[in-house]
PDB file of N, CA and C in Angstrom:
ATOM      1  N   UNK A   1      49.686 -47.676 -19.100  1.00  0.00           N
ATOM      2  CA  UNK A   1      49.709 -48.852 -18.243  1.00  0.00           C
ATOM      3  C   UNK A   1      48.333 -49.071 -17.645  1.00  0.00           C
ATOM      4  N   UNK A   2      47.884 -50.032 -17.583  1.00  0.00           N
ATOM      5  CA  UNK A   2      46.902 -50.673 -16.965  1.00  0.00           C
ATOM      6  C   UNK A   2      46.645 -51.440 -15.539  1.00  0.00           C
ATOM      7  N   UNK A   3      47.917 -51.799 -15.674  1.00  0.00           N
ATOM      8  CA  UNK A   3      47.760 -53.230 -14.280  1.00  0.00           C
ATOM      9  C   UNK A   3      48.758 -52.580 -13.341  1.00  0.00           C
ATOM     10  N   UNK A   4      49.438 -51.268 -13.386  1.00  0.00           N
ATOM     11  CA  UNK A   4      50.093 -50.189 -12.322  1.00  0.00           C
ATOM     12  C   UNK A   4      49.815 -49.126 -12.558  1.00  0.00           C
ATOM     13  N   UNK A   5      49.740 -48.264 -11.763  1.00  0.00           N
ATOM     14  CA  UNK A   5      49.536 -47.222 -11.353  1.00  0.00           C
ATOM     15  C   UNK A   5      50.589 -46.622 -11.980  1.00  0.00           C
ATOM     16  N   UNK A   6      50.357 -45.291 -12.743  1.00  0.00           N
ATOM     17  CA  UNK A   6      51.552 -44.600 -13.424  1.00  0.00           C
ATOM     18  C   UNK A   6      52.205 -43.726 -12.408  1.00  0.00           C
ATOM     19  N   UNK A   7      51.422 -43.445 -11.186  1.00  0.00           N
ATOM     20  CA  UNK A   7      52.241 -42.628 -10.259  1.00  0.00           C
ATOM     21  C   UNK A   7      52.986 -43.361  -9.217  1.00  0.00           C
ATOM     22  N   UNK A   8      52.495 -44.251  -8.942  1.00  0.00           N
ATOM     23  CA  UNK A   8      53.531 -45.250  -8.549  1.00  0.00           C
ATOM     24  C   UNK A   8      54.614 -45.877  -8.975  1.00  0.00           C
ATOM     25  N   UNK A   9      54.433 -46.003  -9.784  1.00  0.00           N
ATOM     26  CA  UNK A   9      55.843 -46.549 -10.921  1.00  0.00           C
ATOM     27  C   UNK A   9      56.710 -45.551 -11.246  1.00  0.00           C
ATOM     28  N   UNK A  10      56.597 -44.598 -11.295  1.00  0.00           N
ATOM     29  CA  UNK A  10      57.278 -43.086 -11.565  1.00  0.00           C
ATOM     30  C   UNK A  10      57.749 -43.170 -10.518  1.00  0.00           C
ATOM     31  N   UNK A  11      57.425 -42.832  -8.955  1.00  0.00           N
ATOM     32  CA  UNK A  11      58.039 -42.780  -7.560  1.00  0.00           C
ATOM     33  C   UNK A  11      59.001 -43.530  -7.581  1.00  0.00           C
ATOM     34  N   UNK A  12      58.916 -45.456  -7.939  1.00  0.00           N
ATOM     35  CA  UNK A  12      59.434 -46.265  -7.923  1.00  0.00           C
ATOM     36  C   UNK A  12      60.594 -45.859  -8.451  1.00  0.00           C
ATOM     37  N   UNK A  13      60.706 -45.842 -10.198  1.00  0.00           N
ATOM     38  CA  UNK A  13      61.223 -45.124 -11.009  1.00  0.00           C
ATOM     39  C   UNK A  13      62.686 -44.185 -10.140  1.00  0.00           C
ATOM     40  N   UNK A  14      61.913 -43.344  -9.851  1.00  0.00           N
ATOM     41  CA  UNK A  14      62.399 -42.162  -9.357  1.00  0.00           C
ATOM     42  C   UNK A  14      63.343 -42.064  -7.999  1.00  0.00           C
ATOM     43  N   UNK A  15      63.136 -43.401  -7.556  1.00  0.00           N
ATOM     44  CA  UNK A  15      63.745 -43.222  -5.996  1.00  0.00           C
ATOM     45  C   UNK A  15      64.783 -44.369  -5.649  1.00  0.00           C
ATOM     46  N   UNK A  16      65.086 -45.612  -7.155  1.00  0.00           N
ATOM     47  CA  UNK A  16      65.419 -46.266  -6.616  1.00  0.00           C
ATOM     48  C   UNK A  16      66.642 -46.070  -7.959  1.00  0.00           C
ATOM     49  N   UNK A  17      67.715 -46.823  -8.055  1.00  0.00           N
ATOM     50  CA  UNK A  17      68.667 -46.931  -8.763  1.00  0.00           C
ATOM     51  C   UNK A  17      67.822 -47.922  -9.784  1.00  0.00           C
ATOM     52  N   UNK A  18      68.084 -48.179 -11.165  1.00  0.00           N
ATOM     53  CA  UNK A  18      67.924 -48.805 -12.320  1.00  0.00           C
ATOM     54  C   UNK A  18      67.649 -50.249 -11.780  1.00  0.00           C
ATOM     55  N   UNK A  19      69.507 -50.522 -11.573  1.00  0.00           N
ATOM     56  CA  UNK A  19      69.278 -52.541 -11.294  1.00  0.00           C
ATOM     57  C   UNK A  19      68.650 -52.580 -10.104  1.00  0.00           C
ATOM     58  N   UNK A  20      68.467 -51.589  -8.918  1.00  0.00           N
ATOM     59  CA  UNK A  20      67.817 -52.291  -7.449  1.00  0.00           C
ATOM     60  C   UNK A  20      65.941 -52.226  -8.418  1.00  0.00           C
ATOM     61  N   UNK A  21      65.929 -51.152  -8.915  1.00  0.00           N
ATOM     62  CA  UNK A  21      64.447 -51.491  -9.712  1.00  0.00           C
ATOM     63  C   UNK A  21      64.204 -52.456 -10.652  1.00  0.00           C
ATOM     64  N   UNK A  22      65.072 -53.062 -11.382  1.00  0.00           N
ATOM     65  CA  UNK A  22      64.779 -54.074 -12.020  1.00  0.00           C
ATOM     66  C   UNK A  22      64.634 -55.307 -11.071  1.00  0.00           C
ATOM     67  N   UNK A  23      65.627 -55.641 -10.211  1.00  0.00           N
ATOM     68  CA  UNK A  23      65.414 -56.784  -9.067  1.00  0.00           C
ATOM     69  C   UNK A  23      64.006 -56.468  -8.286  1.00  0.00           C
ATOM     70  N   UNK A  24      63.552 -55.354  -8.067  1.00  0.00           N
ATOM     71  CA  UNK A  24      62.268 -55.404  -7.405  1.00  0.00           C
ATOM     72  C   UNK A  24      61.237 -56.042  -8.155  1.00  0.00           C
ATOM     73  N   UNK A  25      61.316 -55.390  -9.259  1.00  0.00           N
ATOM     74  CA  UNK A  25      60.088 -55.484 -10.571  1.00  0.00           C
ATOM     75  C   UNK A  25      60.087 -57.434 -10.537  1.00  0.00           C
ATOM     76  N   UNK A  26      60.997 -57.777 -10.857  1.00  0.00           N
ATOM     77  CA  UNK A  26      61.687 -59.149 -11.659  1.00  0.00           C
ATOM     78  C   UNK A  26      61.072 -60.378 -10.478  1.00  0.00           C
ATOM     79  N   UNK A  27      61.272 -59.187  -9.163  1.00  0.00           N
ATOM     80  CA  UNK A  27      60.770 -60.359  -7.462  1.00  0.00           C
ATOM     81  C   UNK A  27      58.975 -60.408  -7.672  1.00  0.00           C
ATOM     82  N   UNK A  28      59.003 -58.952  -7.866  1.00  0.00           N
ATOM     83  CA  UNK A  28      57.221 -58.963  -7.613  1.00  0.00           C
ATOM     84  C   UNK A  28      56.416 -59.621  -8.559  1.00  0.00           C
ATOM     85  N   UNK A  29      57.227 -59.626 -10.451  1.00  0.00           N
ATOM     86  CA  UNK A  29      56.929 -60.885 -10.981  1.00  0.00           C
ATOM     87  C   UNK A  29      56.544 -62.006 -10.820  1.00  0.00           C
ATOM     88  N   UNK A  30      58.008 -62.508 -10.034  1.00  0.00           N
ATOM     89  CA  UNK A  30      57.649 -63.679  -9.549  1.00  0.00           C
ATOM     90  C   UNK A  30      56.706 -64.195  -8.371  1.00  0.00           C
ATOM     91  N   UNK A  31      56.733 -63.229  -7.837  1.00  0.00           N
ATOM     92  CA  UNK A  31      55.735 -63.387  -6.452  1.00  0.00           C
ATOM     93  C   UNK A  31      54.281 -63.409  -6.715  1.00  0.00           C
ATOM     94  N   UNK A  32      53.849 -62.237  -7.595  1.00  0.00           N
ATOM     95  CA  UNK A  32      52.615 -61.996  -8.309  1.00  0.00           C
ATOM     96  C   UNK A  32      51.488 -63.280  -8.919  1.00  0.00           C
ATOM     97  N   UNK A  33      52.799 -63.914  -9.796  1.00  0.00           N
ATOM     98  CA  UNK A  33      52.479 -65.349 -10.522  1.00  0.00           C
ATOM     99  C   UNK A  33      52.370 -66.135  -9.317  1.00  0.00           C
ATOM    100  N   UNK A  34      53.150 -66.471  -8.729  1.00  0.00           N
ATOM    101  CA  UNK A  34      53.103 -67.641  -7.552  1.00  0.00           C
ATOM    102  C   UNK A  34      52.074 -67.543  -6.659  1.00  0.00           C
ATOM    103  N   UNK A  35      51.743 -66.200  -6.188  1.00  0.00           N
ATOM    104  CA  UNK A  35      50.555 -66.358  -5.248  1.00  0.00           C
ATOM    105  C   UNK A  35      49.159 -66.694  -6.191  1.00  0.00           C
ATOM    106  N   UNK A  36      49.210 -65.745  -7.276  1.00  0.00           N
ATOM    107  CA  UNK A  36      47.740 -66.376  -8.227  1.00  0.00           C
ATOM    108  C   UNK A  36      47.719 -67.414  -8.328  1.00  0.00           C
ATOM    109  N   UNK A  37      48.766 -68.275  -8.668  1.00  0.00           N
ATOM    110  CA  UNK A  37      48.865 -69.724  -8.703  1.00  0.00           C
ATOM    111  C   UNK A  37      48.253 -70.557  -7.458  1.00  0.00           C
ATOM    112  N   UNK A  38      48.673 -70.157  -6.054  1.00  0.00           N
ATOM    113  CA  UNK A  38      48.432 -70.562  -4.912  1.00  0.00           C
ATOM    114  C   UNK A  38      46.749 -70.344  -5.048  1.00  0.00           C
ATOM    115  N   UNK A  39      46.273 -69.695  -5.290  1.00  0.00           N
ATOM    116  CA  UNK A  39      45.129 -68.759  -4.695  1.00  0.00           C
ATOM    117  C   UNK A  39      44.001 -69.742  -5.915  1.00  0.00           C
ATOM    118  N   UNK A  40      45.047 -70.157  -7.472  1.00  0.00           N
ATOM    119  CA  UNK A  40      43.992 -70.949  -8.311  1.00  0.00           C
ATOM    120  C   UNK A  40      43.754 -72.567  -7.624  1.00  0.00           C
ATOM    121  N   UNK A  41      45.014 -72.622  -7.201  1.00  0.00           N
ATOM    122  CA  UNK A  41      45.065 -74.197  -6.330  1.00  0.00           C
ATOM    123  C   UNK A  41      44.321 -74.317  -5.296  1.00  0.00           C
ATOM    124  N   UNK A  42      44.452 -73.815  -4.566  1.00  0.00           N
ATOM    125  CA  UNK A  42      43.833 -73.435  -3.544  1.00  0.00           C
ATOM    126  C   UNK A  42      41.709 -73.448  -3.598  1.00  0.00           C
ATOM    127  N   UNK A  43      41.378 -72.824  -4.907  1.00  0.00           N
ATOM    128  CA  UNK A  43      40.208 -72.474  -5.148  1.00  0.00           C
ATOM    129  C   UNK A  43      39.651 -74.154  -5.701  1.00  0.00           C
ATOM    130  N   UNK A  44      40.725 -74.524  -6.237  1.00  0.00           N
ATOM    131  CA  UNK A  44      40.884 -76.017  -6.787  1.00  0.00           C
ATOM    132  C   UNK A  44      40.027 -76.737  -6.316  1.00  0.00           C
ATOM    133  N   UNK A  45      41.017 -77.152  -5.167  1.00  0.00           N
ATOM    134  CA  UNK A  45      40.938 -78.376  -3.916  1.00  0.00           C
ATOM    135  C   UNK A  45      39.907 -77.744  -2.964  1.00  0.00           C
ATOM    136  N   UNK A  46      39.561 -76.969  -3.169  1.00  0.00           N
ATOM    137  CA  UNK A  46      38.427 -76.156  -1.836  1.00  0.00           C
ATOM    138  C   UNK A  46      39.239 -76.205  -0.641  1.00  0.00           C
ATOM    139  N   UNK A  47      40.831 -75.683  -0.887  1.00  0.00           N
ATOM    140  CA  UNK A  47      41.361 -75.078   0.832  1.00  0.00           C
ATOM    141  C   UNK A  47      41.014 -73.934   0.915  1.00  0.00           C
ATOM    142  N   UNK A  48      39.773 -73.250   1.897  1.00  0.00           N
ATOM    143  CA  UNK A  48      39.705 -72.227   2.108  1.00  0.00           C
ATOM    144  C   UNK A  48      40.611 -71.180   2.885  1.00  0.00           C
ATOM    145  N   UNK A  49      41.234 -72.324   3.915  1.00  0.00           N
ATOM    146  CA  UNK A  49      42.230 -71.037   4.499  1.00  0.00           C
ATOM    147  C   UNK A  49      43.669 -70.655   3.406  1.00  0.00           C
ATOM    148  N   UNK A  50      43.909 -71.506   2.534  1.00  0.00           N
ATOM    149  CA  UNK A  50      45.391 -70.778   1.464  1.00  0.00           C
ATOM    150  C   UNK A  50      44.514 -70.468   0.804  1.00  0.00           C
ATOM    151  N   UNK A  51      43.556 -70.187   0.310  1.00  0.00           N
ATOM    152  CA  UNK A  51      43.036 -69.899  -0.457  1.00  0.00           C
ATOM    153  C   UNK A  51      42.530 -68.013  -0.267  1.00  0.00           C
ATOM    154  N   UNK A  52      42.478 -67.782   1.417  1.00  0.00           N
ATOM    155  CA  UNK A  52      42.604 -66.402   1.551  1.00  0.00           C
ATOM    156  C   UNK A  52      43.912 -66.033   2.523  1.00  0.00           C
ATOM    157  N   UNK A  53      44.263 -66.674   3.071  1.00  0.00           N
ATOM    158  CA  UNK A  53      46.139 -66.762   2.918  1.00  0.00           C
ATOM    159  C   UNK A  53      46.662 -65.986   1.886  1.00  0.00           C
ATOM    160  N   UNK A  54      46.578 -66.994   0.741  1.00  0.00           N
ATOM    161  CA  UNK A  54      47.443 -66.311  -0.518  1.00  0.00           C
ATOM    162  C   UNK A  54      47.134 -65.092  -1.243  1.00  0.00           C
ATOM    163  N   UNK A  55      45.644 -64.756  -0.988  1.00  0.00           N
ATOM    164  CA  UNK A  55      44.533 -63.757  -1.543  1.00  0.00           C
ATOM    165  C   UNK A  55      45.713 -62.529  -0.675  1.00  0.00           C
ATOM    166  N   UNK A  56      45.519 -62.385   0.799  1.00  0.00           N
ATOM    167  CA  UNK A  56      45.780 -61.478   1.836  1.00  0.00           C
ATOM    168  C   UNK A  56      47.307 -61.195   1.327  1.00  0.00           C
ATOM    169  N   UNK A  57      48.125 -62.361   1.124  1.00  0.00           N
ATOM    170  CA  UNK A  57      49.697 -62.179   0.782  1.00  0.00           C
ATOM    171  C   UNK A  57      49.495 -61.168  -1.050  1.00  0.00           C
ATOM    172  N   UNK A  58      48.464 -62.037  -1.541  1.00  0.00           N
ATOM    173  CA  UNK A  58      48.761 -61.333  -3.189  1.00  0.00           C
ATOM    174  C   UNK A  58      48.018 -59.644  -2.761  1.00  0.00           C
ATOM    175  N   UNK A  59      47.767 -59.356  -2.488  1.00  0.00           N
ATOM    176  CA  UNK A  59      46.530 -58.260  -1.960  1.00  0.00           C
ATOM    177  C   UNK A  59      47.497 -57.213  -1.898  1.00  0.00           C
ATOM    178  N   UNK A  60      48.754 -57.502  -0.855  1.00  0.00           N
ATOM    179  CA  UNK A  60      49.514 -56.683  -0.218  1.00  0.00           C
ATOM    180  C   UNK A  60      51.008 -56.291  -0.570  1.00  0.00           C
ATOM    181  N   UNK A  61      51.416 -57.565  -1.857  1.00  0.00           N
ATOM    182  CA  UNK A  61      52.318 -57.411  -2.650  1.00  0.00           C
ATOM    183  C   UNK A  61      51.655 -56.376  -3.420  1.00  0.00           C
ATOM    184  N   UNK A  62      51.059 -56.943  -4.460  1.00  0.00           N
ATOM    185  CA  UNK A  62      49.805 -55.781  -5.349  1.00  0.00           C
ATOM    186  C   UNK A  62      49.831 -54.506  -5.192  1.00  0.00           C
ATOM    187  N   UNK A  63      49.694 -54.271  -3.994  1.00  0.00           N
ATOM    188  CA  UNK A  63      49.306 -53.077  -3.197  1.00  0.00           C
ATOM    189  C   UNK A  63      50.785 -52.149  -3.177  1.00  0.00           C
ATOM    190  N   UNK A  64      52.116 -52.872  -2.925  1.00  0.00           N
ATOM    191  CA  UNK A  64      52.967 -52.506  -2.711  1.00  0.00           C
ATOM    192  C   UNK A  64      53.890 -52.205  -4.072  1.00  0.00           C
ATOM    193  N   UNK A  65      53.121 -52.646  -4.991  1.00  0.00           N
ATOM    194  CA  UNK A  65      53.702 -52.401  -6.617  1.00  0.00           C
ATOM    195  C   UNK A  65      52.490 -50.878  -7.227  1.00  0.00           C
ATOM    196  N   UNK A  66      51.546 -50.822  -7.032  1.00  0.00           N
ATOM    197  CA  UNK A  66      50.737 -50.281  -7.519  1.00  0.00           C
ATOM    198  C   UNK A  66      49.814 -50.389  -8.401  1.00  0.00           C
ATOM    199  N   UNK A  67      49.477 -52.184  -7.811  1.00  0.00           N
ATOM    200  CA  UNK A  67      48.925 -53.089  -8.889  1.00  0.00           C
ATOM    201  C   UNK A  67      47.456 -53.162  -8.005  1.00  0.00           C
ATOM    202  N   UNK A  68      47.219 -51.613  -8.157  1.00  0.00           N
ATOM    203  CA  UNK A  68      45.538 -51.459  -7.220  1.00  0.00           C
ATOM    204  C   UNK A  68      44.501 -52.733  -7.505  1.00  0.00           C
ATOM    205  N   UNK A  69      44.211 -52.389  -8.984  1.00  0.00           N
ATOM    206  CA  UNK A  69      42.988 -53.412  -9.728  1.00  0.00           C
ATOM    207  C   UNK A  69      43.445 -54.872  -8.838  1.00  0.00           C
ATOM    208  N   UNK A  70      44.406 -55.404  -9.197  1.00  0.00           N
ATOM    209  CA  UNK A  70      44.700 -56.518  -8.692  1.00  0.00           C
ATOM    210  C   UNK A  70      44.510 -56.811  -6.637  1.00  0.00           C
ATOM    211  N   UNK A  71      44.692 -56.252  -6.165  1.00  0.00           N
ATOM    212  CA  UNK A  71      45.029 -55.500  -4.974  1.00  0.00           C
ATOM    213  C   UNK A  71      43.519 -55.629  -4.653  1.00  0.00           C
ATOM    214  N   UNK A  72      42.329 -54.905  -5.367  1.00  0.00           N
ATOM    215  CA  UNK A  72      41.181 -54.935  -5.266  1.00  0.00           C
ATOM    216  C   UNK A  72      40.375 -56.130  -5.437  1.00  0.00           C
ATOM    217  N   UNK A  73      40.768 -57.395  -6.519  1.00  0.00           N
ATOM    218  CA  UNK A  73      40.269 -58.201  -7.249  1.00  0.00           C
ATOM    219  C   UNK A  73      40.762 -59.344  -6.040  1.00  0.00           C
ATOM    220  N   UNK A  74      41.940 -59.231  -5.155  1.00  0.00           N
ATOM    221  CA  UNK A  74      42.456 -60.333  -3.921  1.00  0.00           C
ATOM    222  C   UNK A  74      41.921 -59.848  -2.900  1.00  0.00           C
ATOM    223  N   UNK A  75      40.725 -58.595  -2.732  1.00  0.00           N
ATOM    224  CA  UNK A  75      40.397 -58.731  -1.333  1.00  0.00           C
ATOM    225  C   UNK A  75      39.365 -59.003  -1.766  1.00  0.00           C
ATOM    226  N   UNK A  76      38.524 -58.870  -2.965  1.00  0.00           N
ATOM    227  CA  UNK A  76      37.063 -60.052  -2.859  1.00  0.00           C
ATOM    228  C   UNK A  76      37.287 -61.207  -2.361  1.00  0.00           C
ATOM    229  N   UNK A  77      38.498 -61.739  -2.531  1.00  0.00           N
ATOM    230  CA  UNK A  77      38.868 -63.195  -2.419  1.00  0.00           C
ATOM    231  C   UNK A  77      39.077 -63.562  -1.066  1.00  0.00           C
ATOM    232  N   UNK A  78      39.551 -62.567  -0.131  1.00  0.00           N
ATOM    233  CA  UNK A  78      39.514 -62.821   1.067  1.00  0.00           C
ATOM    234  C   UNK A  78      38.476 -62.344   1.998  1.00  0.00           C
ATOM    235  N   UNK A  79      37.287 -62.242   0.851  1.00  0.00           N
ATOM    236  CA  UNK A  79      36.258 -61.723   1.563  1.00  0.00           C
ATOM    237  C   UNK A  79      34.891 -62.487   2.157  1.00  0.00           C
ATOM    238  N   UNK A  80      34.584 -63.628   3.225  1.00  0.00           N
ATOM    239  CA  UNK A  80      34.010 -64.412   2.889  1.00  0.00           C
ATOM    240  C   UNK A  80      32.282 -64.092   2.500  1.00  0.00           C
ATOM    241  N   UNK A  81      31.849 -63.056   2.346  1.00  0.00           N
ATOM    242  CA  UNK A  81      30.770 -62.857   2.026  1.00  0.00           C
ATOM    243  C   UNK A  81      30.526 -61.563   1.016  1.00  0.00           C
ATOM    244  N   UNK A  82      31.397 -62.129  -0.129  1.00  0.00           N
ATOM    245  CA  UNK A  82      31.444 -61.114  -1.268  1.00  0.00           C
ATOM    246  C   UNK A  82      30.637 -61.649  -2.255  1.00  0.00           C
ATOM    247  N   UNK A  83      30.104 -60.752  -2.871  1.00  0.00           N
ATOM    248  CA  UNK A  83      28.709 -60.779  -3.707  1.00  0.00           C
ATOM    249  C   UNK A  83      29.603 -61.589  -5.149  1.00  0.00           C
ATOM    250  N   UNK A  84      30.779 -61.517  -5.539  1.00  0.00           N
ATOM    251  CA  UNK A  84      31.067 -62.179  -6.199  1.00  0.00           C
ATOM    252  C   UNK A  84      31.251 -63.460  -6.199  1.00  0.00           C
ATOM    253  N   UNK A  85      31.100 -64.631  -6.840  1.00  0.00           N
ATOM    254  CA  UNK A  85      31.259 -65.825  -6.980  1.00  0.00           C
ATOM    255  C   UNK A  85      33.215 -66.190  -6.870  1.00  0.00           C
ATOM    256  N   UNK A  86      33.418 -67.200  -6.439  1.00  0.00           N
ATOM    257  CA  UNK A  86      34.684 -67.501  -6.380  1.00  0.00           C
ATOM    258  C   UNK A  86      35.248 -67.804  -8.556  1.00  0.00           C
ATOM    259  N   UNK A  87      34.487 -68.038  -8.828  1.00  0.00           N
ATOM    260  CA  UNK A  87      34.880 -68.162 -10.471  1.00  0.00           C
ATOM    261  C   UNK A  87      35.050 -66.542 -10.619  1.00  0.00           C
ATOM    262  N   UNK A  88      33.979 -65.657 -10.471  1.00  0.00           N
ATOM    263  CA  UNK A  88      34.164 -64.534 -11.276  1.00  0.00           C
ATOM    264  C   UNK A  88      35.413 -64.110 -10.346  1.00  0.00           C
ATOM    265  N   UNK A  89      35.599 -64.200  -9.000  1.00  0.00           N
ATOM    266  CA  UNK A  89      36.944 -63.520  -8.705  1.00  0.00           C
ATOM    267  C   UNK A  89      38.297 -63.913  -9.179  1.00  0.00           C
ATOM    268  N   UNK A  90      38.157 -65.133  -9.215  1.00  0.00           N
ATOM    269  CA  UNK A  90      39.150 -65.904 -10.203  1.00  0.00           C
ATOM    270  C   UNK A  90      39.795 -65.589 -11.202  1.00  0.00           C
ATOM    271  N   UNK A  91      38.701 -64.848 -12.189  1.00  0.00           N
ATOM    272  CA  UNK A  91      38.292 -64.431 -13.393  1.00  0.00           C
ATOM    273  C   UNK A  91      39.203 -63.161 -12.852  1.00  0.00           C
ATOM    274  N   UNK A  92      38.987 -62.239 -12.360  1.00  0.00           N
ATOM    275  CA  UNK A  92      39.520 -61.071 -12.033  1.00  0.00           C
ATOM    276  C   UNK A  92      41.180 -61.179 -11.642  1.00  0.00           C
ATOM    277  N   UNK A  93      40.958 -62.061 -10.706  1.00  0.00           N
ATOM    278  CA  UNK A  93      42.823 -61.987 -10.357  1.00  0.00           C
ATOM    279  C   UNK A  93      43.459 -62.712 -11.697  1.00  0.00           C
ATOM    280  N   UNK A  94      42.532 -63.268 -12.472  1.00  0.00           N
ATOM    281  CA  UNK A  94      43.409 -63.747 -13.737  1.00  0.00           C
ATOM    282  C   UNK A  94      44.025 -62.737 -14.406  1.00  0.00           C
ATOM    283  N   UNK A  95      42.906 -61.860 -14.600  1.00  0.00           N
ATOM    284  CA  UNK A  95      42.953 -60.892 -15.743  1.00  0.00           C
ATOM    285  C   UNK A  95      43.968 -59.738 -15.351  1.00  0.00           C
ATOM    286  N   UNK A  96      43.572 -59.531 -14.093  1.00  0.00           N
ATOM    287  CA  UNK A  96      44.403 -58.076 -12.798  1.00  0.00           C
ATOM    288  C   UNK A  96      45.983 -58.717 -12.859  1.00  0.00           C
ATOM    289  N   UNK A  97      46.506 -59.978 -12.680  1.00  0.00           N
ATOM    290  CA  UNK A  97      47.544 -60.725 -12.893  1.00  0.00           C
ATOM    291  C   UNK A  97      48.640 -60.289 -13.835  1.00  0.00           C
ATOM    292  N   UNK A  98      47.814 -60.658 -15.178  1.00  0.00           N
ATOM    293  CA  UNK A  98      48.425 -60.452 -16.309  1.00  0.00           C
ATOM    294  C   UNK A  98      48.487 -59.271 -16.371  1.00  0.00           C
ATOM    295  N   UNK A  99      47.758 -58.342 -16.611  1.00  0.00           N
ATOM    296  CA  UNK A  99      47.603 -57.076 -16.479  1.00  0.00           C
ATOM    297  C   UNK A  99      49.393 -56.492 -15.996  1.00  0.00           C
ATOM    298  N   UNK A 100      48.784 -56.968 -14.694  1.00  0.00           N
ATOM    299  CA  UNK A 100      50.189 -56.193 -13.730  1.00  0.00           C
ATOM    300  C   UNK A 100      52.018 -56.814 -13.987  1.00  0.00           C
ATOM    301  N   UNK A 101      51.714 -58.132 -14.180  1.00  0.00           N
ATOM    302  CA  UNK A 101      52.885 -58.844 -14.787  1.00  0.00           C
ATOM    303  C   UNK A 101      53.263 -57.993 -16.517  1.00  0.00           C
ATOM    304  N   UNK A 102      52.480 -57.780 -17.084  1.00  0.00           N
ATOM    305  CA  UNK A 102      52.926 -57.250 -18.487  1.00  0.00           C
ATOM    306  C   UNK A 102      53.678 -55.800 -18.300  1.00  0.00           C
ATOM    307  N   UNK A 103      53.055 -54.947 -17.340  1.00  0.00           N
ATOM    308  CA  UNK A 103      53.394 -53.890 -16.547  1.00  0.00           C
ATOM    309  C   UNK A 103      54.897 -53.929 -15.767  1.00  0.00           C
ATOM    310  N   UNK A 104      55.103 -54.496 -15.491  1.00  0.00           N
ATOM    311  CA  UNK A 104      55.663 -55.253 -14.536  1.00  0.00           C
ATOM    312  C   UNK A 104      57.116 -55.738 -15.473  1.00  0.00           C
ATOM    313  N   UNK A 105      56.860 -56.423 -16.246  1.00  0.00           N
ATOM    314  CA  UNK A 105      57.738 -56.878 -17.338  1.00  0.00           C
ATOM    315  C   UNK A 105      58.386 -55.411 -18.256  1.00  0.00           C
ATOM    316  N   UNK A 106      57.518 -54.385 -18.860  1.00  0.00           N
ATOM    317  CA  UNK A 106      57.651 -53.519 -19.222  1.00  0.00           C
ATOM    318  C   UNK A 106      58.583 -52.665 -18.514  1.00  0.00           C
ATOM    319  N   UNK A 107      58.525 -52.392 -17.601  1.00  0.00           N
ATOM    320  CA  UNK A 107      59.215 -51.229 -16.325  1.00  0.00           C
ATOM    321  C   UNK A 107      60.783 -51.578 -16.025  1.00  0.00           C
ATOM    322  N   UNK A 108      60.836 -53.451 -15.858  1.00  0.00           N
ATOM    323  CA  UNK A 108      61.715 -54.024 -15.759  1.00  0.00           C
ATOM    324  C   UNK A 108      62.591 -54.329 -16.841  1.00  0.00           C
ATOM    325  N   UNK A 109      62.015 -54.201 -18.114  1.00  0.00           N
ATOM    326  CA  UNK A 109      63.093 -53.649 -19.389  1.00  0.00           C
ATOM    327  C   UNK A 109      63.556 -52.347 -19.820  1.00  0.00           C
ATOM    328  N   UNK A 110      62.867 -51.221 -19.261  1.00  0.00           N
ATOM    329  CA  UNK A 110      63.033 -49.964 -19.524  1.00  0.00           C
ATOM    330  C   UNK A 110      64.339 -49.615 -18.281  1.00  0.00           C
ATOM    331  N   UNK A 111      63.957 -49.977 -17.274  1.00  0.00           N
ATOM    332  CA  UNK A 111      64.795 -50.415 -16.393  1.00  0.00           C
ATOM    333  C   UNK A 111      66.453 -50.810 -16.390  1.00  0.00           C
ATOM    334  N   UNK A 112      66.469 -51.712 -16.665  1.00  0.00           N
ATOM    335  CA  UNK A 112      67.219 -52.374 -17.933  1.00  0.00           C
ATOM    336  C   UNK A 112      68.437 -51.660 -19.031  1.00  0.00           C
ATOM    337  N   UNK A 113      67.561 -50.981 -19.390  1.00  0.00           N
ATOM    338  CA  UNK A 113      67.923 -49.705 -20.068  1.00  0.00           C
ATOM    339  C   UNK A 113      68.066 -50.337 -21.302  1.00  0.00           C
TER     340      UNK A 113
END
């Protein structure tokens, strides 16, 4: 895995019943996508405050899946004097996104059973 943490997902794994882990996985999916979404709109229209709003919200979901990279790639974004460009961070929560959603998708079919 790439876009989670294998020791996190194991804990996860490990502590929760099958379907309450698939409903987690299946939420943070959806949440994951929706805030990147917010955070591309946002970068759009030049709203800076949803724009680290949604960064701070995706940051801490992320964080709470074990979707570090991603987690890392939304606090450039809420960072207002980060050496990265708002494209290349963009670029990152794109990539950290998918990443963690494929992850994410994976866990939630094994899950599944």
């Amino acid at each position: 895995m790439s876009g989670i943490d294998p020791d996190t997902a194991a804990q996860l794994a490990a502590s929760l019943r099958p379907s309450d882990l698939q409903r987690i996985l299946l939420t943070f999916e959806a949440d994951l996508a929706d805030l990147a979404g917010q955070i591309e709109a946002a970068a759009r229209t030049g709203d800076a405050e949803t724009y680290r709003r949604a960064a701070h919200s995706l940051a801490g979901a992320a964080a709470s899946v074990g979707a570090f990279a991603l987690e890392r790639a939304a606090r450039l974004a809420m960072s207002p004097d980060a050496a990265a460009s708002p494209a290349e961070v963009l670029g990152r929560i794109r990539g950290e996104t998918g990443a963690a959603l494929r992850d994410l998708a994976r866990l939630a079919a094994v899950a599944a059973g």
